[in-house]
C-alpha atoms as a PDB file:
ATOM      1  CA  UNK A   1      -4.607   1.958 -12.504  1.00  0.00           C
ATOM      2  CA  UNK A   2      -1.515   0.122 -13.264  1.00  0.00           C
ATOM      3  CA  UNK A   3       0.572  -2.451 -11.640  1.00  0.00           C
ATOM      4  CA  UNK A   4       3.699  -1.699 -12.662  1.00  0.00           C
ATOM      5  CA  UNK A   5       7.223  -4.081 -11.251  1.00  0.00           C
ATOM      6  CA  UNK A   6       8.149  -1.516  -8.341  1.00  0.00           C
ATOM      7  CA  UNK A   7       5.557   1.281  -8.148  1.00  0.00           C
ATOM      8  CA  UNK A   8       1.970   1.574  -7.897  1.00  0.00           C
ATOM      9  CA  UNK A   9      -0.074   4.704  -9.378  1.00  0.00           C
ATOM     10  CA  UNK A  10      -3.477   6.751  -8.810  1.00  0.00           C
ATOM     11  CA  UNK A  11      -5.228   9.355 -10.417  1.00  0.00           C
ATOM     12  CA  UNK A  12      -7.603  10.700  -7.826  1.00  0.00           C
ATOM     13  CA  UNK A  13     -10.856  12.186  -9.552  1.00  0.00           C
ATOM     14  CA  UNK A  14      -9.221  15.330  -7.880  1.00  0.00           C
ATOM     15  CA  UNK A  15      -6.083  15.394 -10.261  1.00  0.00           C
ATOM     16  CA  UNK A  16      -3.661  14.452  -7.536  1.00  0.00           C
ATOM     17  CA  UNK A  17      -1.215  11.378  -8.755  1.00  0.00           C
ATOM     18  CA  UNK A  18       0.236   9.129  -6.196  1.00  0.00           C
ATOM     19  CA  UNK A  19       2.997   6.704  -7.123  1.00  0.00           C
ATOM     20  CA  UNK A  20       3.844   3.988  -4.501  1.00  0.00           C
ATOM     21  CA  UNK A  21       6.880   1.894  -4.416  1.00  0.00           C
ATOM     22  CA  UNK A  22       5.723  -1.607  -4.014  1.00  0.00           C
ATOM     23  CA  UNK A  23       7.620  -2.030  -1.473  1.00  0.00           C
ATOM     24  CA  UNK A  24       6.042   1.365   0.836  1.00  0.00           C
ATOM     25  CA  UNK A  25       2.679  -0.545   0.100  1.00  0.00           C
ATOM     26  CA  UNK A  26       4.014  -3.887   1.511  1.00  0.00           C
ATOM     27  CA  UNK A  27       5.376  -1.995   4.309  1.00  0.00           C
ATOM     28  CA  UNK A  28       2.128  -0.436   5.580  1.00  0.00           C
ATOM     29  CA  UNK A  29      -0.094  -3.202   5.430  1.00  0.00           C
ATOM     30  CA  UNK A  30      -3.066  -3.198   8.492  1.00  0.00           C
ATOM     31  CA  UNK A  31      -3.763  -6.672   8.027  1.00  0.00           C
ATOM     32  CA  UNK A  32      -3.763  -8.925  10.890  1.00  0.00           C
ATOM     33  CA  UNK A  33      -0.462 -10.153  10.309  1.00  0.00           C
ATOM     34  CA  UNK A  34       1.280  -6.654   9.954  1.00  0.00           C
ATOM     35  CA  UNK A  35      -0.738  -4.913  12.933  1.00  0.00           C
ATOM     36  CA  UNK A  36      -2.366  -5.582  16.173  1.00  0.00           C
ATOM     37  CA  UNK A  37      -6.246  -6.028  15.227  1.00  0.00           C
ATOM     38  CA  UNK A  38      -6.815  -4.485  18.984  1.00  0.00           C
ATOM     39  CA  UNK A  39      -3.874  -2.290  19.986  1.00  0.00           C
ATOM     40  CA  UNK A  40      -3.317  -0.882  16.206  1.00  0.00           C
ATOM     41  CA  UNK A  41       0.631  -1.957  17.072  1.00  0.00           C
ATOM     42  CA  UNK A  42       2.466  -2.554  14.020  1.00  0.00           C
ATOM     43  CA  UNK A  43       3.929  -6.272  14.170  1.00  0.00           C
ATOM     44  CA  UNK A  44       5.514  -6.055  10.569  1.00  0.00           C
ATOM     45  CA  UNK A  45       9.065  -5.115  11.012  1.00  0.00           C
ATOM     46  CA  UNK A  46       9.196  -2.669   7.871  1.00  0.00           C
ATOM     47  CA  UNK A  47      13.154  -3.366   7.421  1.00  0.00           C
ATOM     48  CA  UNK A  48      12.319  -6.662   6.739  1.00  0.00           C
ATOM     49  CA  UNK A  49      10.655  -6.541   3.923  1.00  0.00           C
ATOM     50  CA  UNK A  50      12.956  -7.120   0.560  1.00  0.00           C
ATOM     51  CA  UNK A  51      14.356  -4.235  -1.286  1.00  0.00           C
ATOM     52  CA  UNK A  52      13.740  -5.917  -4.872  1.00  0.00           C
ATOM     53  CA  UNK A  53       9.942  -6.944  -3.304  1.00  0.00           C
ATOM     54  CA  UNK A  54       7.883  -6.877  -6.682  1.00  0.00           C
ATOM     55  CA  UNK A  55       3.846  -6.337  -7.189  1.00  0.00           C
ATOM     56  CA  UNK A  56       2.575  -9.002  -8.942  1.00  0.00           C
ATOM     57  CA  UNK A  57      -1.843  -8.008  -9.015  1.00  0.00           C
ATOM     58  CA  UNK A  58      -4.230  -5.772  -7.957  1.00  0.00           C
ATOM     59  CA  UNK A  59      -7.601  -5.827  -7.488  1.00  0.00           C
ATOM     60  CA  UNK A  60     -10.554  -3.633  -6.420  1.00  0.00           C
ATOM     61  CA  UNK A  61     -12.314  -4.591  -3.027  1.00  0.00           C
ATOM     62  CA  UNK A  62     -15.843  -3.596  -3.595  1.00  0.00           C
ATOM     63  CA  UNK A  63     -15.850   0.009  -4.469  1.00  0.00           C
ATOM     64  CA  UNK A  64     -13.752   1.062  -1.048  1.00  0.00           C
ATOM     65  CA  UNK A  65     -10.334  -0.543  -1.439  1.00  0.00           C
ATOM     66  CA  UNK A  66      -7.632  -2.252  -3.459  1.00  0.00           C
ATOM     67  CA  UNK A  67      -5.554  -5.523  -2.417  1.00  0.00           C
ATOM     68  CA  UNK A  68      -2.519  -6.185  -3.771  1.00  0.00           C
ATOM     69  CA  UNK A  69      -0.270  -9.113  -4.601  1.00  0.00           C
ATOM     70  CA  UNK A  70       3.286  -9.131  -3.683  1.00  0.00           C
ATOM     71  CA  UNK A  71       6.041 -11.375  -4.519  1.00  0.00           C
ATOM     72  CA  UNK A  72       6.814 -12.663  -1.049  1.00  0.00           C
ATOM     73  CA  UNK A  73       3.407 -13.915  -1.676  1.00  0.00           C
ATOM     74  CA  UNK A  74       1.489 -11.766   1.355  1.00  0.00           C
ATOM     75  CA  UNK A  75      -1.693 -10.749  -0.227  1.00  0.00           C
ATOM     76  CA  UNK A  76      -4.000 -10.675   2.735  1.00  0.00           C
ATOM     77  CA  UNK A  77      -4.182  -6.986   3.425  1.00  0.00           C
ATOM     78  CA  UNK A  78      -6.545  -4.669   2.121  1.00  0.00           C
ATOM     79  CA  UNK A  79      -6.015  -1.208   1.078  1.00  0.00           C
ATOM     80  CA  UNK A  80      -8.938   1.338   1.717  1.00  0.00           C
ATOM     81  CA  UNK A  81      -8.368   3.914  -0.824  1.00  0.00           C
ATOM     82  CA  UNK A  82      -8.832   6.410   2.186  1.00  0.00           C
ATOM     83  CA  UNK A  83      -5.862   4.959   3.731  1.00  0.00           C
ATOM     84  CA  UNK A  84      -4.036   5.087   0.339  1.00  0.00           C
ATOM     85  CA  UNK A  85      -4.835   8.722  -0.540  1.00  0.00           C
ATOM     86  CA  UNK A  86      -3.518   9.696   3.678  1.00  0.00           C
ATOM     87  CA  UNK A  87      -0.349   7.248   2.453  1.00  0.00           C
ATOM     88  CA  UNK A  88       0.641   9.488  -0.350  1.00  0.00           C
ATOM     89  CA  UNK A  89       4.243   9.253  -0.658  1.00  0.00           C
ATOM     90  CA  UNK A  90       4.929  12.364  -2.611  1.00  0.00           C
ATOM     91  CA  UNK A  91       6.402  15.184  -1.282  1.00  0.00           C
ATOM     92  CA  UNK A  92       3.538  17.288  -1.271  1.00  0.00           C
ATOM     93  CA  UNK A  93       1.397  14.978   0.867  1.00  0.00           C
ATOM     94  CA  UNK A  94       4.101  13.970   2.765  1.00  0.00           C
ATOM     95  CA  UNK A  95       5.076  17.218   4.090  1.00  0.00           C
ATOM     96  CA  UNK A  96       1.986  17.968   5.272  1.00  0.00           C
ATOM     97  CA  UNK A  97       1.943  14.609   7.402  1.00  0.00           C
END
């Protein structure tokens, strides 16, 4: 794994590579500041997050999940790498969404 300025990439143990832009990762956060805890409603307006939003760390959550660091300094959400691998940008994943 490497955090990278704009973009974010796994290698599953499956082969698959997913590359996130920093800012896709900021924009679906489930923490309790970017989504209802009870309803699941997002409260995060994703437009609102900065084009030019940077990752500044990662780091491994037990053996289930990732958080990241951004540079509008939210770091509070928590990644499960199930959510990540469902979250796959590329166009392969994507189209099957």
């Amino acid at each position: 794994m490497k955090v990278r300025d704009e973009a974010f990439r796994i290698v599953w143990d499956d082969g698959h590579v997913s590359t996130y832009p920093i800012r896709y990762l900021r924009q679906i956060c489930a923490c309790a500041y970017c989504k209802d805890e009870r309803t699941g409603k997002p409260l995060l307006d994703k437009e609102s997050v900065p084009a030019d939003l940077k990752g500044e760390e990662a780091a491994l959550v037990g053996r289930y999940a990732l958080r990241f660091g951004f540079s509008d300094k939210h770091a509070s959400g928590i990644y499960p790498f199930t959510l990540l691998r469902e979250s796959c940008p590329c166009a392969e994943c994507a189209g099957g969404r």
